[in-house]
PDB file of N, CA and C in Angstrom:
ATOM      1  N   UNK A   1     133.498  98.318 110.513  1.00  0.00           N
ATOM      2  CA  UNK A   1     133.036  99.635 110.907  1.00  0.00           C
ATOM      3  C   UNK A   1     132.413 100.315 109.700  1.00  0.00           C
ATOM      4  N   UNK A   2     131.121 100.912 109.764  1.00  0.00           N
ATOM      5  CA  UNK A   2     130.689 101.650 108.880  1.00  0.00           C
ATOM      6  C   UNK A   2     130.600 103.221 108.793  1.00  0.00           C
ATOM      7  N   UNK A   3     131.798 103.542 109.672  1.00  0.00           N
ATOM      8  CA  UNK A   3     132.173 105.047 109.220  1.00  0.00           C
ATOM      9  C   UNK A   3     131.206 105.908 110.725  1.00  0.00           C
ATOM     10  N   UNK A   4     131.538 107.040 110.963  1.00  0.00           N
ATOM     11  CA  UNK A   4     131.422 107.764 112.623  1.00  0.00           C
ATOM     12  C   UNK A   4     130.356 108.823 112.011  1.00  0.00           C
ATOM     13  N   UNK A   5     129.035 109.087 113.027  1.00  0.00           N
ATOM     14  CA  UNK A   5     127.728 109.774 112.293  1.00  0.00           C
ATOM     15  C   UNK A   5     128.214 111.459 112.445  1.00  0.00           C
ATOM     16  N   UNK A   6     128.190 112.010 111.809  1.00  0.00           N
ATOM     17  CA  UNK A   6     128.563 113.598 111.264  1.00  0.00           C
ATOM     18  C   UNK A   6     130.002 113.691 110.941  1.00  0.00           C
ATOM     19  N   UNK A   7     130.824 112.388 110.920  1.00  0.00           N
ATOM     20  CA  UNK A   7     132.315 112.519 110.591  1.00  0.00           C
ATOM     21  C   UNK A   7     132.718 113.234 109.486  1.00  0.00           C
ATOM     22  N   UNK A   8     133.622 114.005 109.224  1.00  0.00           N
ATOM     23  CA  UNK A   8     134.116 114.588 107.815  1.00  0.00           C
ATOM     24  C   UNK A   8     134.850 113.710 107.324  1.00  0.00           C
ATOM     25  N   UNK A   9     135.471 112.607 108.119  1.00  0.00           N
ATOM     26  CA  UNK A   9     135.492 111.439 107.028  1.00  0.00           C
ATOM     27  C   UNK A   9     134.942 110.445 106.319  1.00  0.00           C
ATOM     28  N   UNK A  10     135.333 110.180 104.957  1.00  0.00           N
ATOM     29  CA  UNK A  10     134.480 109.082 104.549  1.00  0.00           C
ATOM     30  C   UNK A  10     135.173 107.852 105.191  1.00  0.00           C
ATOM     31  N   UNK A  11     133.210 107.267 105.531  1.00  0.00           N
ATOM     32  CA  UNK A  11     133.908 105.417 105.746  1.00  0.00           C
ATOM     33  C   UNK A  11     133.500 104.490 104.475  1.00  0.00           C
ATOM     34  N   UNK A  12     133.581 103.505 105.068  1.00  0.00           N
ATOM     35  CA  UNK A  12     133.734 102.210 104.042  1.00  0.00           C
ATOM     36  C   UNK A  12     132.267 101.900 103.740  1.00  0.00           C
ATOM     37  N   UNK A  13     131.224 101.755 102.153  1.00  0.00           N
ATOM     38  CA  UNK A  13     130.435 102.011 102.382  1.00  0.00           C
ATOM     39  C   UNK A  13     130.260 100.368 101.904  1.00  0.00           C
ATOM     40  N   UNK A  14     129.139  99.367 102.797  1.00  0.00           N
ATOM     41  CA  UNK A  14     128.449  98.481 102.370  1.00  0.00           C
ATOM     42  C   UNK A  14     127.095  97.451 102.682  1.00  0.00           C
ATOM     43  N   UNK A  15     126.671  96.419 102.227  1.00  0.00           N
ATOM     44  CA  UNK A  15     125.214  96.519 101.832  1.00  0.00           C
ATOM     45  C   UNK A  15     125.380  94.998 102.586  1.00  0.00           C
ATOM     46  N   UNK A  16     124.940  94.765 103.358  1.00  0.00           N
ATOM     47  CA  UNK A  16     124.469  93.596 104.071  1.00  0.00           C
ATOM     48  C   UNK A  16     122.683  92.876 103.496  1.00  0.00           C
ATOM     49  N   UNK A  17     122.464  91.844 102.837  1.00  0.00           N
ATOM     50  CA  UNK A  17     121.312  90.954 102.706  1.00  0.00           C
ATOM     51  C   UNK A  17     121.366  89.894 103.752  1.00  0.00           C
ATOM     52  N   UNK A  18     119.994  90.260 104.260  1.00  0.00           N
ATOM     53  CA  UNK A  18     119.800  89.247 105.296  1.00  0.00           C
ATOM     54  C   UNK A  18     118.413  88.433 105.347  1.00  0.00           C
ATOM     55  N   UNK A  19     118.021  87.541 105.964  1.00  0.00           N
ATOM     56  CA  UNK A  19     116.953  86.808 105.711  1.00  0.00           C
ATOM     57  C   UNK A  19     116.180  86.995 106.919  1.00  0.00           C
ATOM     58  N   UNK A  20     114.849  87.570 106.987  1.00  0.00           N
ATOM     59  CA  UNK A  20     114.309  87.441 108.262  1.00  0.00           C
ATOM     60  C   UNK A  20     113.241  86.632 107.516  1.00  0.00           C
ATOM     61  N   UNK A  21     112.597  85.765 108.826  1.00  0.00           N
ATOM     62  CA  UNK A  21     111.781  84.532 109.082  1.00  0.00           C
ATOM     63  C   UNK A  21     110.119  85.190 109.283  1.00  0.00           C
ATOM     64  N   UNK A  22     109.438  84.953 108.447  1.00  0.00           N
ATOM     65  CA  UNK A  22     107.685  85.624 108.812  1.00  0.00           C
ATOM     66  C   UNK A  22     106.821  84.635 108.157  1.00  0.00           C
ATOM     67  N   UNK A  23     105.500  84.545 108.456  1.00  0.00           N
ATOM     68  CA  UNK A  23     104.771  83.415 107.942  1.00  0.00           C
ATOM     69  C   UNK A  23     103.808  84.015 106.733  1.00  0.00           C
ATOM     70  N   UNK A  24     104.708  83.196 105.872  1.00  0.00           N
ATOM     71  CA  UNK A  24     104.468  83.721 104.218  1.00  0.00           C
ATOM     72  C   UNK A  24     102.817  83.099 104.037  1.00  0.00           C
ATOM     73  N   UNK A  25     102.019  82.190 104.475  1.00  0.00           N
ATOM     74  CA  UNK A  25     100.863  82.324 104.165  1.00  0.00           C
ATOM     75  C   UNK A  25      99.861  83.125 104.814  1.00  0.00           C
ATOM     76  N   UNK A  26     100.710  83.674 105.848  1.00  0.00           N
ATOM     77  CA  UNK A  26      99.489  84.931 106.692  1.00  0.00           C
ATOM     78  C   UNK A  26      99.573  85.880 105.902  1.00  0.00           C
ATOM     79  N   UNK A  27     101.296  86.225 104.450  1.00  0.00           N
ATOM     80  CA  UNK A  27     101.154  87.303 104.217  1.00  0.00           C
ATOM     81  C   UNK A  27     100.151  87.226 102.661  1.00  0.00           C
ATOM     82  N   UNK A  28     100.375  86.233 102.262  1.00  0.00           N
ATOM     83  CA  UNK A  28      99.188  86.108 101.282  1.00  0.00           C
ATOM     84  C   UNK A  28      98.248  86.170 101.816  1.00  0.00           C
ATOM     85  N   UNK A  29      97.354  85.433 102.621  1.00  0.00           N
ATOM     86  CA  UNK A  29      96.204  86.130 103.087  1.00  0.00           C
ATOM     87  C   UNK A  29      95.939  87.437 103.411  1.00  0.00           C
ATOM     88  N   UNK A  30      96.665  88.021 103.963  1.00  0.00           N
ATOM     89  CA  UNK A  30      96.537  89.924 104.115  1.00  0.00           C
ATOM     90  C   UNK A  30      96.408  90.002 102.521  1.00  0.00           C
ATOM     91  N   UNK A  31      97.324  89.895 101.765  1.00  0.00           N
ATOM     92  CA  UNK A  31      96.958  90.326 100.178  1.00  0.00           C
ATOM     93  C   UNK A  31      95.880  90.025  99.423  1.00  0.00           C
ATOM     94  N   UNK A  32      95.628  88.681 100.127  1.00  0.00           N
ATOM     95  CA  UNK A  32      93.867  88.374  99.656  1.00  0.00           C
ATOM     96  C   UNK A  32      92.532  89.283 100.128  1.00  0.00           C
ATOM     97  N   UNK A  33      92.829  89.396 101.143  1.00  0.00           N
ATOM     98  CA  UNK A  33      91.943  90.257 101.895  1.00  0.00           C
ATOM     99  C   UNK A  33      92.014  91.907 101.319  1.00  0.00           C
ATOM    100  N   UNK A  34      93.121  92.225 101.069  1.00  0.00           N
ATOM    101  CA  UNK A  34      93.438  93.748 100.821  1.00  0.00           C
ATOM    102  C   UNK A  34      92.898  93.614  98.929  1.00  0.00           C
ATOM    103  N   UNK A  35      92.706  93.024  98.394  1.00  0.00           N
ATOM    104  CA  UNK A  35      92.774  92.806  97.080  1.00  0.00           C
ATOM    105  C   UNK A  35      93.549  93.083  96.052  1.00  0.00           C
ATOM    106  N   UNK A  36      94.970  92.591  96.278  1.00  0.00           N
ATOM    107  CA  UNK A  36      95.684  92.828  96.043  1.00  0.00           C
ATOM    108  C   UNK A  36      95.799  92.106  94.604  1.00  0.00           C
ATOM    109  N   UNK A  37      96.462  92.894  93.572  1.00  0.00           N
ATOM    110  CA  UNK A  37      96.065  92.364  91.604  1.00  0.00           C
ATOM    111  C   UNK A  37      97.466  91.547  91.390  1.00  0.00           C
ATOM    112  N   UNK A  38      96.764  90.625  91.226  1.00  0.00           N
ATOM    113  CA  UNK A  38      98.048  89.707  90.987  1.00  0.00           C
ATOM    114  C   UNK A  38      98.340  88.930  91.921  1.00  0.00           C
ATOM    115  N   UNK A  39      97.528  88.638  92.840  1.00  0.00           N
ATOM    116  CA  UNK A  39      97.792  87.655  94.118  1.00  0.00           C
ATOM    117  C   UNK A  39      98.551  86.629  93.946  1.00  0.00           C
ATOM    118  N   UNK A  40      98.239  85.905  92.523  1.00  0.00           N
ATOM    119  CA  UNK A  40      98.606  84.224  92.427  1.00  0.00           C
ATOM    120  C   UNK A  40     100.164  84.543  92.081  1.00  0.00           C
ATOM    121  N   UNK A  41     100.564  85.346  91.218  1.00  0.00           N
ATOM    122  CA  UNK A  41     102.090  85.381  91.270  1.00  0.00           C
ATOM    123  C   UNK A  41     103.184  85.605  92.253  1.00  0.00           C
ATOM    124  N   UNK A  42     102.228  87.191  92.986  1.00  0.00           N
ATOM    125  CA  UNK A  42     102.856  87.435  94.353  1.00  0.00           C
ATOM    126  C   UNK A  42     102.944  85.959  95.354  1.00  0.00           C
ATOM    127  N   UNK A  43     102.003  85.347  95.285  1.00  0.00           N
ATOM    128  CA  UNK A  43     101.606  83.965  96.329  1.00  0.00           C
ATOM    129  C   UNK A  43     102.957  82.986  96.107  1.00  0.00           C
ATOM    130  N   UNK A  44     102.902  82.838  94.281  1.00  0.00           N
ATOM    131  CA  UNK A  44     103.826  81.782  93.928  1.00  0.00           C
ATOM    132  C   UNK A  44     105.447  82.791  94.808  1.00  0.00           C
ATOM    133  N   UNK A  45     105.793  83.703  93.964  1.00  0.00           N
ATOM    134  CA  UNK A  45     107.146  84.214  94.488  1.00  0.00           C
ATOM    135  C   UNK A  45     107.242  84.005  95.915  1.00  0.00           C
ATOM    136  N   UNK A  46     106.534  84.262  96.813  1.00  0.00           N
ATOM    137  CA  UNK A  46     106.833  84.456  98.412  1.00  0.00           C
ATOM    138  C   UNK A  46     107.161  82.862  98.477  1.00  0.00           C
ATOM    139  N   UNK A  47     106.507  82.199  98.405  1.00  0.00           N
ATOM    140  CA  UNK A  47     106.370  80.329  98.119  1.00  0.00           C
ATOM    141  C   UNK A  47     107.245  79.740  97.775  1.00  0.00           C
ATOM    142  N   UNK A  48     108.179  79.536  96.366  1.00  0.00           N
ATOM    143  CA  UNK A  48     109.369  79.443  95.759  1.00  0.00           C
ATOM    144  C   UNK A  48     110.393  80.496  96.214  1.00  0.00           C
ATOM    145  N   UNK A  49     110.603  81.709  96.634  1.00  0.00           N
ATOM    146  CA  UNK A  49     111.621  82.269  96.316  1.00  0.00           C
ATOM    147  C   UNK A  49     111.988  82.717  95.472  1.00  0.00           C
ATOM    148  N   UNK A  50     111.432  83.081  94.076  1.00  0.00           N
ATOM    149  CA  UNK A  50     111.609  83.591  92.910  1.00  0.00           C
ATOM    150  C   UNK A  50     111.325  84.570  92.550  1.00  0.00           C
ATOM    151  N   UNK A  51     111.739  85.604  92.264  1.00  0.00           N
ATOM    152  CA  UNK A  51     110.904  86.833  91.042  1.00  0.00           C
ATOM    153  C   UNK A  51     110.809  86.750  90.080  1.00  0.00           C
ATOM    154  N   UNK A  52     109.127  86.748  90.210  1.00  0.00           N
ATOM    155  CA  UNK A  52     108.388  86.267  88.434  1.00  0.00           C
ATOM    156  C   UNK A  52     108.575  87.604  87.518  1.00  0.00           C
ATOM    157  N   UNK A  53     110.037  88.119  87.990  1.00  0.00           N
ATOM    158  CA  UNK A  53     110.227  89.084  86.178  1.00  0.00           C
ATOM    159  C   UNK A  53     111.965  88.537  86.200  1.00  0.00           C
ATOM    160  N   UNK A  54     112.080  87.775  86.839  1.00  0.00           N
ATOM    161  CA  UNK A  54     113.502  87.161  86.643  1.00  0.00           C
ATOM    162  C   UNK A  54     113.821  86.478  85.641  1.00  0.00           C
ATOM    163  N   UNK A  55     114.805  86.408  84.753  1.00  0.00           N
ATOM    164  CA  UNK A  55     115.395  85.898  83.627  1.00  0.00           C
ATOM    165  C   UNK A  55     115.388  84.483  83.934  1.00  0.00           C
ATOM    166  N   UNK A  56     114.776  83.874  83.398  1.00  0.00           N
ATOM    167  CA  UNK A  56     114.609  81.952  83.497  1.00  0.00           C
ATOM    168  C   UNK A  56     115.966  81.489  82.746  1.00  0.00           C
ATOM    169  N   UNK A  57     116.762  80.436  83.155  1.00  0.00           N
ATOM    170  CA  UNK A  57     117.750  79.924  82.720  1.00  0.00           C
ATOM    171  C   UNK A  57     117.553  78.579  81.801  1.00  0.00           C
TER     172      UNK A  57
END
């Protein structure tokens, strides 16, 4: 339960990550088209799964 809407009590507060499914080369293409700066990194991250300002191990 995540707590009752205008309640004067507090509830339990937390953060659910979830994965939704979309077709990652239609969304590079919109970014190609929009001209978007930095395409090839944005392209690689959506592609791999990575964020290119992430600490490399």
């Amino acid at each position: 339960m995540h707590g009752n809407y205008q309640s004067k009590q507090e509830g339990p507060f937390s953060i659910e990550i979830v994965r939704i499914p979309y077709d990652i080369e239609r969304e590079i293409h919109q970014a190609e088209i929009m001209g978007m700066p930095n395409v090839a990194a944005y392209a690689l991250e959506l592609r791999e799964a990575r964020y290119r300002g992430a600490p490399t191990k």
